[in-house]
PDB file of N, CA and C in Angstrom:
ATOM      1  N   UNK A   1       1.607  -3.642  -2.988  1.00  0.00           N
ATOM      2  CA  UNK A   1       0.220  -3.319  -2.733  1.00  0.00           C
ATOM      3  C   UNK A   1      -0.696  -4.025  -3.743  1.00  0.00           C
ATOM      4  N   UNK A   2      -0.204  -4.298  -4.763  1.00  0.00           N
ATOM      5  CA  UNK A   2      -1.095  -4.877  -5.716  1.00  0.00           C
ATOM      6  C   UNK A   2      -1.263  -5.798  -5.673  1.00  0.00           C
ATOM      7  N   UNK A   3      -0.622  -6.784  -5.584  1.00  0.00           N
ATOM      8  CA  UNK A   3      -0.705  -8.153  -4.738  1.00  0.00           C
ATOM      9  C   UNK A   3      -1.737  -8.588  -3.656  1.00  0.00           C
ATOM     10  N   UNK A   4      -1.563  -7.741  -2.799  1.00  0.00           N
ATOM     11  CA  UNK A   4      -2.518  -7.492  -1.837  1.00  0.00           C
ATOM     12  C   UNK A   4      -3.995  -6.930  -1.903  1.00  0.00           C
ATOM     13  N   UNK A   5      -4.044  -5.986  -3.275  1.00  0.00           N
ATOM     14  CA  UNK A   5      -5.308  -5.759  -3.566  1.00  0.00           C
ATOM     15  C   UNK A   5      -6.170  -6.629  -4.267  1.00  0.00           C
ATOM     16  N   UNK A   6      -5.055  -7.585  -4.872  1.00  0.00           N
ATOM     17  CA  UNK A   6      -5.622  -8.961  -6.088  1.00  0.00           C
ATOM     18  C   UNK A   6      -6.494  -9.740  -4.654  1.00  0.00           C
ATOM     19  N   UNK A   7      -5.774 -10.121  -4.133  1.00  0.00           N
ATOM     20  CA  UNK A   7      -6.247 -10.627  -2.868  1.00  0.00           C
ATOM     21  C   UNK A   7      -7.721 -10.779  -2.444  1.00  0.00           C
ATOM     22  N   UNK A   8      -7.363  -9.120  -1.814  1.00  0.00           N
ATOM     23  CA  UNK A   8      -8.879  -8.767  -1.530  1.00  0.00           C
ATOM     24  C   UNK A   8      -9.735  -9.046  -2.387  1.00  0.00           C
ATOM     25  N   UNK A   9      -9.529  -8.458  -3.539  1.00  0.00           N
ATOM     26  CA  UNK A   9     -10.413  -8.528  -4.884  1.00  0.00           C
ATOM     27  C   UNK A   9     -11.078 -10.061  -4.667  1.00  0.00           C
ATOM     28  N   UNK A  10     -10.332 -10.937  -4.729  1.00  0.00           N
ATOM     29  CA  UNK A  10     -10.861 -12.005  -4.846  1.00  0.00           C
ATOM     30  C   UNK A  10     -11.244 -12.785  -3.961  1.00  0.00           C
ATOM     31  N   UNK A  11     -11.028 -12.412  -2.524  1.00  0.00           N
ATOM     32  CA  UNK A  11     -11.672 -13.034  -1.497  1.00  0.00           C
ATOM     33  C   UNK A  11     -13.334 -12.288  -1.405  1.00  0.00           C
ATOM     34  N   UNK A  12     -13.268 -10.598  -2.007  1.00  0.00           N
ATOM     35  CA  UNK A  12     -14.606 -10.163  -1.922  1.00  0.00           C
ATOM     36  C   UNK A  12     -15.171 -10.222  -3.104  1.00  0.00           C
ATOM     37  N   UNK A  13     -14.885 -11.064  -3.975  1.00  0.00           N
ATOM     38  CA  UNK A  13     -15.403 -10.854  -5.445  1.00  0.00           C
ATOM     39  C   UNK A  13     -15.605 -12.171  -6.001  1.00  0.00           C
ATOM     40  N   UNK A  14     -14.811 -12.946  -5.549  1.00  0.00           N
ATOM     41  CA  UNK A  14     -14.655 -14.335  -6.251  1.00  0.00           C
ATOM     42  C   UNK A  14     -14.696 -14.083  -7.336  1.00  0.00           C
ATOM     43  N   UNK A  15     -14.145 -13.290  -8.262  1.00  0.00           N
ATOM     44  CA  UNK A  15     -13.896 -13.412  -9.421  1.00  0.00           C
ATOM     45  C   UNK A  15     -12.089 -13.093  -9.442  1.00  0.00           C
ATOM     46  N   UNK A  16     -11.766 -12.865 -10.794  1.00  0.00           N
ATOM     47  CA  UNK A  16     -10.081 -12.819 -11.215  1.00  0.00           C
ATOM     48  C   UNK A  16     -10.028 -10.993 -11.214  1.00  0.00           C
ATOM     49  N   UNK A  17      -8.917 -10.830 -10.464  1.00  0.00           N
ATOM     50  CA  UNK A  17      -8.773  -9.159 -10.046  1.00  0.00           C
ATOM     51  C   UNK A  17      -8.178  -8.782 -11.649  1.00  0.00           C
ATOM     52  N   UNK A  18      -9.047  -7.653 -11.943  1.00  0.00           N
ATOM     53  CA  UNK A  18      -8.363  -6.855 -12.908  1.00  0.00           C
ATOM     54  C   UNK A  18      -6.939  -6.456 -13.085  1.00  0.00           C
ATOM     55  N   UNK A  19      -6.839  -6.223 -13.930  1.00  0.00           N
ATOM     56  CA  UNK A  19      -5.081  -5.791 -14.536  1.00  0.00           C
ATOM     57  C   UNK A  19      -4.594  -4.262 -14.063  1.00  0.00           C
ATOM     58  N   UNK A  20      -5.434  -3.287 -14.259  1.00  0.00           N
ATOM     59  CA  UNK A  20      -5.243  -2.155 -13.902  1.00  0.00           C
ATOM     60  C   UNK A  20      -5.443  -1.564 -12.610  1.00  0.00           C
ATOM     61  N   UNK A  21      -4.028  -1.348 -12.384  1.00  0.00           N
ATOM     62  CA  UNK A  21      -4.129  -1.424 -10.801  1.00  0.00           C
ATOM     63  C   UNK A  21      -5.368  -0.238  -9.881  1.00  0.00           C
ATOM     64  N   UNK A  22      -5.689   0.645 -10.661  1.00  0.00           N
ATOM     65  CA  UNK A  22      -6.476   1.811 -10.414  1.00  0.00           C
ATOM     66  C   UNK A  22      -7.944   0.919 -10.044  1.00  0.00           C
ATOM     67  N   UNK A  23      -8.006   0.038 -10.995  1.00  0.00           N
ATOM     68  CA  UNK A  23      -9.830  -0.787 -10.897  1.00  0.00           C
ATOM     69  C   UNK A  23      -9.535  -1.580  -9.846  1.00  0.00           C
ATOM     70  N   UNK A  24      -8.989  -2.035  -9.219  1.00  0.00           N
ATOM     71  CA  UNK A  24      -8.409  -2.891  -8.104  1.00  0.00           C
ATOM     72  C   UNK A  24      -9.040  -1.991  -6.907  1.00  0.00           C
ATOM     73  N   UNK A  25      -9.004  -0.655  -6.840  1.00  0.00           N
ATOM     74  CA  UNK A  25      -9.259   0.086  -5.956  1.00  0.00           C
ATOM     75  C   UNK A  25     -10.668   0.259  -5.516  1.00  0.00           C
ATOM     76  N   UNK A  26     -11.511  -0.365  -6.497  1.00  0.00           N
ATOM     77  CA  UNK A  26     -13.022  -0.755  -6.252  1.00  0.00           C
ATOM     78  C   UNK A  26     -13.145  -1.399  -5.118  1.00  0.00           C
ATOM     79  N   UNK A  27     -12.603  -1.964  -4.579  1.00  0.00           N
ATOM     80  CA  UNK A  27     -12.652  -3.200  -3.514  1.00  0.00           C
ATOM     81  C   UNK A  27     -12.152  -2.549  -1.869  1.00  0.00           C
ATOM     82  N   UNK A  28     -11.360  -1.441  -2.308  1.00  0.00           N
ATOM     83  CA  UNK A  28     -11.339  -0.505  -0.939  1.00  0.00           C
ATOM     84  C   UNK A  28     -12.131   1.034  -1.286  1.00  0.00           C
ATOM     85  N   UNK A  29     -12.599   1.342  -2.125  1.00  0.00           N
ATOM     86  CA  UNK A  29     -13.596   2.756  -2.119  1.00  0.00           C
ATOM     87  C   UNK A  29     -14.161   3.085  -1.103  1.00  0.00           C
ATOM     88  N   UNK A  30     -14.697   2.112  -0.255  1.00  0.00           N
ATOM     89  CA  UNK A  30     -15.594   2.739   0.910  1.00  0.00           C
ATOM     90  C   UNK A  30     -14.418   3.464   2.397  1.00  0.00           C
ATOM     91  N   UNK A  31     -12.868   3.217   2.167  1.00  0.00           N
ATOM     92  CA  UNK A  31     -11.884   3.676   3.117  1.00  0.00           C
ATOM     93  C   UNK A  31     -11.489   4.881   2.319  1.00  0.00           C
ATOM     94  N   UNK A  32     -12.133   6.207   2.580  1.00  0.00           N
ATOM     95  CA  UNK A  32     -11.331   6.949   1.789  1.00  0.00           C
ATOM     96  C   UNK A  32     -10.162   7.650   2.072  1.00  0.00           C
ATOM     97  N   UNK A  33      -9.747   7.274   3.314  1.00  0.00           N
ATOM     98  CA  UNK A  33      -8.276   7.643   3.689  1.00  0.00           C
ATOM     99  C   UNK A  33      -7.174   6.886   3.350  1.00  0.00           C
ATOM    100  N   UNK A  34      -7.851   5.471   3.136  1.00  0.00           N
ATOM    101  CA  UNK A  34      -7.175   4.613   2.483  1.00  0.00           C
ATOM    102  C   UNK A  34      -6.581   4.927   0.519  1.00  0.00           C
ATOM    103  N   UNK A  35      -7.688   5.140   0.016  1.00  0.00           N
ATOM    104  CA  UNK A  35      -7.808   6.024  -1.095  1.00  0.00           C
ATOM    105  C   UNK A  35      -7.015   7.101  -1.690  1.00  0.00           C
ATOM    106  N   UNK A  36      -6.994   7.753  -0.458  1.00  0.00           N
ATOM    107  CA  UNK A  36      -6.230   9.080  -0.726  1.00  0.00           C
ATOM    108  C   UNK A  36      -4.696   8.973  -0.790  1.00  0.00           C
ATOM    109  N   UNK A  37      -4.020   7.895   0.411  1.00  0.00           N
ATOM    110  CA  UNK A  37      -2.764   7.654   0.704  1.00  0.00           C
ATOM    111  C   UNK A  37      -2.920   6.747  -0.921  1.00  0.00           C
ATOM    112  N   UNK A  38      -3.436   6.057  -1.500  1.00  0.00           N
ATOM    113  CA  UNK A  38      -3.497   4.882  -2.899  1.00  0.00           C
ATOM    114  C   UNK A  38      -2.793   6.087  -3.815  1.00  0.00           C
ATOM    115  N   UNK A  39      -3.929   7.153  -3.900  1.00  0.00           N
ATOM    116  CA  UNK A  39      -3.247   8.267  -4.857  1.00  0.00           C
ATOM    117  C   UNK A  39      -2.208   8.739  -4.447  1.00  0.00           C
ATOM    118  N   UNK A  40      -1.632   8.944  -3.331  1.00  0.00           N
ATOM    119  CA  UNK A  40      -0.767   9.305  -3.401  1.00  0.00           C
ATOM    120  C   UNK A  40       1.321   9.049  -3.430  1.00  0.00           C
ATOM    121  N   UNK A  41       0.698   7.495  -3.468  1.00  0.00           N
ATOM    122  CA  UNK A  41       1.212   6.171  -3.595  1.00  0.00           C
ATOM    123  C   UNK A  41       1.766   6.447  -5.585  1.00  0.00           C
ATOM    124  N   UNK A  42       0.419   6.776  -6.089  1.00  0.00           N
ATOM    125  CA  UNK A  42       0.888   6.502  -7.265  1.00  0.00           C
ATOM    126  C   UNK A  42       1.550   7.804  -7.923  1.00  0.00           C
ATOM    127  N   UNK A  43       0.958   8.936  -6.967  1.00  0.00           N
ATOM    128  CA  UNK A  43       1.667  10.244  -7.520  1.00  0.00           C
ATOM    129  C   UNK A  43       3.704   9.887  -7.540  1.00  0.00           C
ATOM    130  N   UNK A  44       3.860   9.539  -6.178  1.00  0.00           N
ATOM    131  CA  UNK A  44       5.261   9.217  -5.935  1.00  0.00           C
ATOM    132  C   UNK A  44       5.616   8.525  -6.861  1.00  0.00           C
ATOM    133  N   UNK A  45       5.037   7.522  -7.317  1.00  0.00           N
ATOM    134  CA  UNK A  45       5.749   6.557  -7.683  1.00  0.00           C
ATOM    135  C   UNK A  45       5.855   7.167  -9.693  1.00  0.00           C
ATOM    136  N   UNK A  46       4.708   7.713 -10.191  1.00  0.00           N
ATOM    137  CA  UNK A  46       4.962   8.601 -11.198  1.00  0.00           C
ATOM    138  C   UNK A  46       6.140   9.234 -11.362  1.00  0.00           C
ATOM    139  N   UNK A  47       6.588   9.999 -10.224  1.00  0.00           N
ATOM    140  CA  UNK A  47       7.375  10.930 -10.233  1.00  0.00           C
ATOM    141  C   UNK A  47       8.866  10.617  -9.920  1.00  0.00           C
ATOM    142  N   UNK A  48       9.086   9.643  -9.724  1.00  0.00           N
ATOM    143  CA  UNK A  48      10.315   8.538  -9.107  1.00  0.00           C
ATOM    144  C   UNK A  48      10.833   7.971 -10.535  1.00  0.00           C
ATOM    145  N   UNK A  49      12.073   8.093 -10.436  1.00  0.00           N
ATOM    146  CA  UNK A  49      12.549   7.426 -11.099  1.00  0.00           C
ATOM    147  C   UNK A  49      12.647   6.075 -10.868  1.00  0.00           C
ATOM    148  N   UNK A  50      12.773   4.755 -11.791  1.00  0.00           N
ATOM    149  CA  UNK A  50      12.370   3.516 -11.806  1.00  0.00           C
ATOM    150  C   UNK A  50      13.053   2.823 -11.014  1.00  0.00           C
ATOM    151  N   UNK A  51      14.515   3.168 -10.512  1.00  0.00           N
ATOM    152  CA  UNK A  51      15.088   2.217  -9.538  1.00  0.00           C
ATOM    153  C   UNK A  51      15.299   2.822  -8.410  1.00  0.00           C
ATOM    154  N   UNK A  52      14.455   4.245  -8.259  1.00  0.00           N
ATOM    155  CA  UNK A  52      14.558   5.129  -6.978  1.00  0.00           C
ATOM    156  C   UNK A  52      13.741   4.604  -5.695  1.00  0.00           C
ATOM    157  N   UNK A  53      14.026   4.039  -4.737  1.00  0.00           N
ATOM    158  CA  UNK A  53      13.396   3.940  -3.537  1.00  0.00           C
ATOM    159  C   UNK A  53      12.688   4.718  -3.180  1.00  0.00           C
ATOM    160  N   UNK A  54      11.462   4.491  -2.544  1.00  0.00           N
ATOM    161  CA  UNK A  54      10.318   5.199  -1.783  1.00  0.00           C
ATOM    162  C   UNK A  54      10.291   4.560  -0.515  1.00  0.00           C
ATOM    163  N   UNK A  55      10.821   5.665   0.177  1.00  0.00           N
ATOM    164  CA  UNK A  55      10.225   5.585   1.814  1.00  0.00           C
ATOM    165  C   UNK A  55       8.679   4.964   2.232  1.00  0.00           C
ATOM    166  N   UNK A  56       8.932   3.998   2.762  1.00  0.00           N
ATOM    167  CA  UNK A  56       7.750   3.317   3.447  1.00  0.00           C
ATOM    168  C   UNK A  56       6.457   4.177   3.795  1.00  0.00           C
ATOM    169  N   UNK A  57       4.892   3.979   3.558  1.00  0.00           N
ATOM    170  CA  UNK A  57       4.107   4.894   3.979  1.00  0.00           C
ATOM    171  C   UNK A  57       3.472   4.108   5.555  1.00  0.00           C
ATOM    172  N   UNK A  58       3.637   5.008   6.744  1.00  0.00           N
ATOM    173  CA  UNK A  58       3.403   4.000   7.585  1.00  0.00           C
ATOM    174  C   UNK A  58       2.075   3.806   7.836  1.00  0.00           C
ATOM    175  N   UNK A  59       1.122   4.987   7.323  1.00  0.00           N
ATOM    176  CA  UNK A  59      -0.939   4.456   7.290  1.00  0.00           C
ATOM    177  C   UNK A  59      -0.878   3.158   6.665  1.00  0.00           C
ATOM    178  N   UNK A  60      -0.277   2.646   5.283  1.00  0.00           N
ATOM    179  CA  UNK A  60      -0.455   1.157   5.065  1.00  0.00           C
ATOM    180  C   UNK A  60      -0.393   0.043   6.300  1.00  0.00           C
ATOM    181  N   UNK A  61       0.948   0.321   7.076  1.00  0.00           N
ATOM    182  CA  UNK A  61       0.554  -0.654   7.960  1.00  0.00           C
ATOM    183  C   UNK A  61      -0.006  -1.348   8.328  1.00  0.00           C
ATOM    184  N   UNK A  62      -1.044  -0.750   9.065  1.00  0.00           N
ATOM    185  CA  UNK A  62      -2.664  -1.789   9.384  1.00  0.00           C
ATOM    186  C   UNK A  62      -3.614  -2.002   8.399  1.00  0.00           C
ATOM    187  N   UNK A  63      -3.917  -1.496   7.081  1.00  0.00           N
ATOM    188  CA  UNK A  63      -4.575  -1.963   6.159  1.00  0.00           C
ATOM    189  C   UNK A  63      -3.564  -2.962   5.546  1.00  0.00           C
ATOM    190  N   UNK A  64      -2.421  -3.081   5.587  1.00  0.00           N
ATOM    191  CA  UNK A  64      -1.651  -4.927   5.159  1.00  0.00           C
ATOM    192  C   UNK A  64      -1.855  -5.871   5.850  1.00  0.00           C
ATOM    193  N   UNK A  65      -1.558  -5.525   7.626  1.00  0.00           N
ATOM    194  CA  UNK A  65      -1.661  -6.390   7.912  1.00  0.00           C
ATOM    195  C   UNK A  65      -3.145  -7.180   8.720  1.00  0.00           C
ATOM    196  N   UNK A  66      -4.260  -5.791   8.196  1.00  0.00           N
ATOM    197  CA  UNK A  66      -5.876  -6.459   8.326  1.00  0.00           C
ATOM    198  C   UNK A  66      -6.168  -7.791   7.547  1.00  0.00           C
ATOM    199  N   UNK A  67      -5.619  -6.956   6.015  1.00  0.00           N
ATOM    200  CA  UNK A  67      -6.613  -7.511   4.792  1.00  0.00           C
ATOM    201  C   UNK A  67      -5.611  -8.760   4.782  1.00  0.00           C
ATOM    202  N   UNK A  68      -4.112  -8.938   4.792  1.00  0.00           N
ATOM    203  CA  UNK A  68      -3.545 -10.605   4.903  1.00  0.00           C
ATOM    204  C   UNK A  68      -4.132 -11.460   6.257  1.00  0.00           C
ATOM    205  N   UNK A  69      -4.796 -10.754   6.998  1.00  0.00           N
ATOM    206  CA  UNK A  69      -5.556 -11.810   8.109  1.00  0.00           C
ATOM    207  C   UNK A  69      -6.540 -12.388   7.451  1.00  0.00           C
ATOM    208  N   UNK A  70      -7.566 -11.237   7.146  1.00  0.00           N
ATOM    209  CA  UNK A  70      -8.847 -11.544   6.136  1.00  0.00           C
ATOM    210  C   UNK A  70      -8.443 -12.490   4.962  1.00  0.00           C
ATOM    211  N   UNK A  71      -7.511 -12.356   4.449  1.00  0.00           N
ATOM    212  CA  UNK A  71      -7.589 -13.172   3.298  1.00  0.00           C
ATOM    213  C   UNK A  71      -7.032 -14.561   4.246  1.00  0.00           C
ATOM    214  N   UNK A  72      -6.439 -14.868   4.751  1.00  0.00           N
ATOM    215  CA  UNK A  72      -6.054 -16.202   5.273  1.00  0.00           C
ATOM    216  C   UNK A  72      -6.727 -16.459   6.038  1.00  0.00           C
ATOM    217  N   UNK A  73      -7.914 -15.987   6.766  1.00  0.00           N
ATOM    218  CA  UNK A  73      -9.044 -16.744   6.900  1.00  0.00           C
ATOM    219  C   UNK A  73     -10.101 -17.381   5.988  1.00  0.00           C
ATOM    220  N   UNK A  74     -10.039 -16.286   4.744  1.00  0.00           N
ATOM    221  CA  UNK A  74     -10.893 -16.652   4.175  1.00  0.00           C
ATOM    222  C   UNK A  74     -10.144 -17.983   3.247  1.00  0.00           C
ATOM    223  N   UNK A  75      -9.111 -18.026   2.840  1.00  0.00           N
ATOM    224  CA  UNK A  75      -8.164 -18.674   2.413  1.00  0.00           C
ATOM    225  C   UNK A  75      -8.414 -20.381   3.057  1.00  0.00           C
ATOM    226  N   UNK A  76      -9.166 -20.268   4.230  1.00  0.00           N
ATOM    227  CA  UNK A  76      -9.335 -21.670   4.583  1.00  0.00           C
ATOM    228  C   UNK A  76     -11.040 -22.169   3.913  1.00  0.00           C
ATOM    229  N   UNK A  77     -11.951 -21.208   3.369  1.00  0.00           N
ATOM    230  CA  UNK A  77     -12.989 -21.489   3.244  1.00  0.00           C
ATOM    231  C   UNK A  77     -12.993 -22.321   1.506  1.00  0.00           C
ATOM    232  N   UNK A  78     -11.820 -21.503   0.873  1.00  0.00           N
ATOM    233  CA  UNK A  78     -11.630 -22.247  -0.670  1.00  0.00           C
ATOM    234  C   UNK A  78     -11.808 -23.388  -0.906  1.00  0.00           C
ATOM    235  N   UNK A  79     -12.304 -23.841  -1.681  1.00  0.00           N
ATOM    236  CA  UNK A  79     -12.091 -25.170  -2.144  1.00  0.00           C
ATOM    237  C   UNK A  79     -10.353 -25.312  -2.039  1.00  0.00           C
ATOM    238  N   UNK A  80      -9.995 -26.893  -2.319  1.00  0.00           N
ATOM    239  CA  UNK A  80      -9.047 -27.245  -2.313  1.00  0.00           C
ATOM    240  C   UNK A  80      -8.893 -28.139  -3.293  1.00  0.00           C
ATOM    241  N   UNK A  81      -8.005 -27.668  -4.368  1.00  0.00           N
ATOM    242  CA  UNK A  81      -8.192 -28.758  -5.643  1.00  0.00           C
ATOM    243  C   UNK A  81      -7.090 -29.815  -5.381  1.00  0.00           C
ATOM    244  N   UNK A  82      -7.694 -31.025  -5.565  1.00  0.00           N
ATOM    245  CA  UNK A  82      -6.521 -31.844  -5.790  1.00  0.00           C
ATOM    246  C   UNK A  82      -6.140 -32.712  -7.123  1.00  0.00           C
ATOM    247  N   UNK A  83      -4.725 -32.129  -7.007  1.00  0.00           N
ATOM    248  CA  UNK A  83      -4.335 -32.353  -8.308  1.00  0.00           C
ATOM    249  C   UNK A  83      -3.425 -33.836  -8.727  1.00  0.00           C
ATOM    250  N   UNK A  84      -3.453 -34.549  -9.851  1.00  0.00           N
ATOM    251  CA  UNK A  84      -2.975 -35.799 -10.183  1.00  0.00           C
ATOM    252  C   UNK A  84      -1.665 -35.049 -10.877  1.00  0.00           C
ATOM    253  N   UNK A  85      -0.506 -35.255 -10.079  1.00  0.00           N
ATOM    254  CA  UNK A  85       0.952 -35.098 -11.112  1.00  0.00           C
ATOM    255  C   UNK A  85       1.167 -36.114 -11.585  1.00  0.00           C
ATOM    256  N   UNK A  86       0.914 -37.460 -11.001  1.00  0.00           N
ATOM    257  CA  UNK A  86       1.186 -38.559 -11.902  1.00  0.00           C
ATOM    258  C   UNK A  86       1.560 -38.403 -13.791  1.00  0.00           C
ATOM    259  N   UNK A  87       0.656 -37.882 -14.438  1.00  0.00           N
ATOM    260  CA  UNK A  87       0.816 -37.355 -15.625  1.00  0.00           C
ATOM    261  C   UNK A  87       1.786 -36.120 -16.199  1.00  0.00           C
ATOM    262  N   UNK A  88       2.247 -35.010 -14.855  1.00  0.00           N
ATOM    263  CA  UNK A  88       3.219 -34.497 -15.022  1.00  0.00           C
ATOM    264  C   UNK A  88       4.640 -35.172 -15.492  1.00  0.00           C
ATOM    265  N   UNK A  89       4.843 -35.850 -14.016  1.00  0.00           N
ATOM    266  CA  UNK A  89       6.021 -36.536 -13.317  1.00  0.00           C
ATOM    267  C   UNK A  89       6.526 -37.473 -14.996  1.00  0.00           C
ATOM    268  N   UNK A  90       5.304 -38.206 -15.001  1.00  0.00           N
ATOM    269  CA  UNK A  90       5.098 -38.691 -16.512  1.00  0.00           C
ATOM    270  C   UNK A  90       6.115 -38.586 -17.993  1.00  0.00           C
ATOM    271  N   UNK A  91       5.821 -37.358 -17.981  1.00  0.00           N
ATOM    272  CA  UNK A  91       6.185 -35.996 -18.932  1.00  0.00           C
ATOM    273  C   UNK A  91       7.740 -36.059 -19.000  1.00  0.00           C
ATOM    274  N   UNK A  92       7.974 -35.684 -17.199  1.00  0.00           N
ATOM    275  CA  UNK A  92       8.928 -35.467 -16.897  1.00  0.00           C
ATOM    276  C   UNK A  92      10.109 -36.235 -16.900  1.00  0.00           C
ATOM    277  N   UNK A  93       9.768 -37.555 -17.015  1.00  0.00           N
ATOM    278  CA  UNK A  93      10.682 -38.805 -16.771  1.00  0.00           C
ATOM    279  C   UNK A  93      10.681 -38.785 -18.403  1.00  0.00           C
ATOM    280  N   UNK A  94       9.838 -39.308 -19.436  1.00  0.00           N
ATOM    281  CA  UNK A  94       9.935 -38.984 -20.373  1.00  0.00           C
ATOM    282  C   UNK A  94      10.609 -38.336 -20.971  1.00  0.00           C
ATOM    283  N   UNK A  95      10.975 -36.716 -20.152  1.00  0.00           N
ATOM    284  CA  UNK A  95      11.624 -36.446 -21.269  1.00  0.00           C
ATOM    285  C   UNK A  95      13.414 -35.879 -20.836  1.00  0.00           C
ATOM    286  N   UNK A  96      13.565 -36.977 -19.671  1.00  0.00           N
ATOM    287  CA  UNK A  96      14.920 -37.304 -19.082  1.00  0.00           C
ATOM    288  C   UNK A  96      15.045 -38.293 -19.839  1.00  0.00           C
ATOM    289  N   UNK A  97      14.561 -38.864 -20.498  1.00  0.00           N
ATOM    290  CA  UNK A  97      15.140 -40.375 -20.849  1.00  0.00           C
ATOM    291  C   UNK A  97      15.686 -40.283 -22.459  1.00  0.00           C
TER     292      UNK A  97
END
């Protein structure tokens, strides 16, 4: 989910998504059912031991697979940097030799 909230974050923010996954949740506040299942996402996962599996929540469903549409549309509007490896590759031969 966090992954997915970086996402959003930054397709609606254009800025770099915060670290704490709780401030991430700025970016869906206005779904508060969405919200509620978030908390309760993290209650489980509090309470779970670290290599204990959690059963799938199935309300995520359609808020994953909205917001990965949204972002890969918006995903075409980015700039597109293009980058010179020449100077990598460079590096790289360099320091085979």
């Amino acid at each position: 989910m966090r992954p997915l909230l970086c996402a959003v974050w930054i397709v609606e923010k254009h800025t770099y998504p915060p670290i704490r996954f709780r401030d991430l949740f700025a970016v869906v506040q206005h779904n508060k059912e969405l919200m509620e299942n978030l908390e309760g996402l993290i209650k489980r996962k509090e309470n779970s031991l670290e290599k204990e599996d959690i059963t799938p929540i199935p309300f995520f469903h359609d808020f994953i697979e909205e917001a990965i549409a949204k972002c890969e549309e918006a995903a075409h509007d980015f700039p597109k940097p293009k980058t010179d490896f020449e100077p990598l590759n460079e590096l790289f031969r360099a320091v085979l030799i």
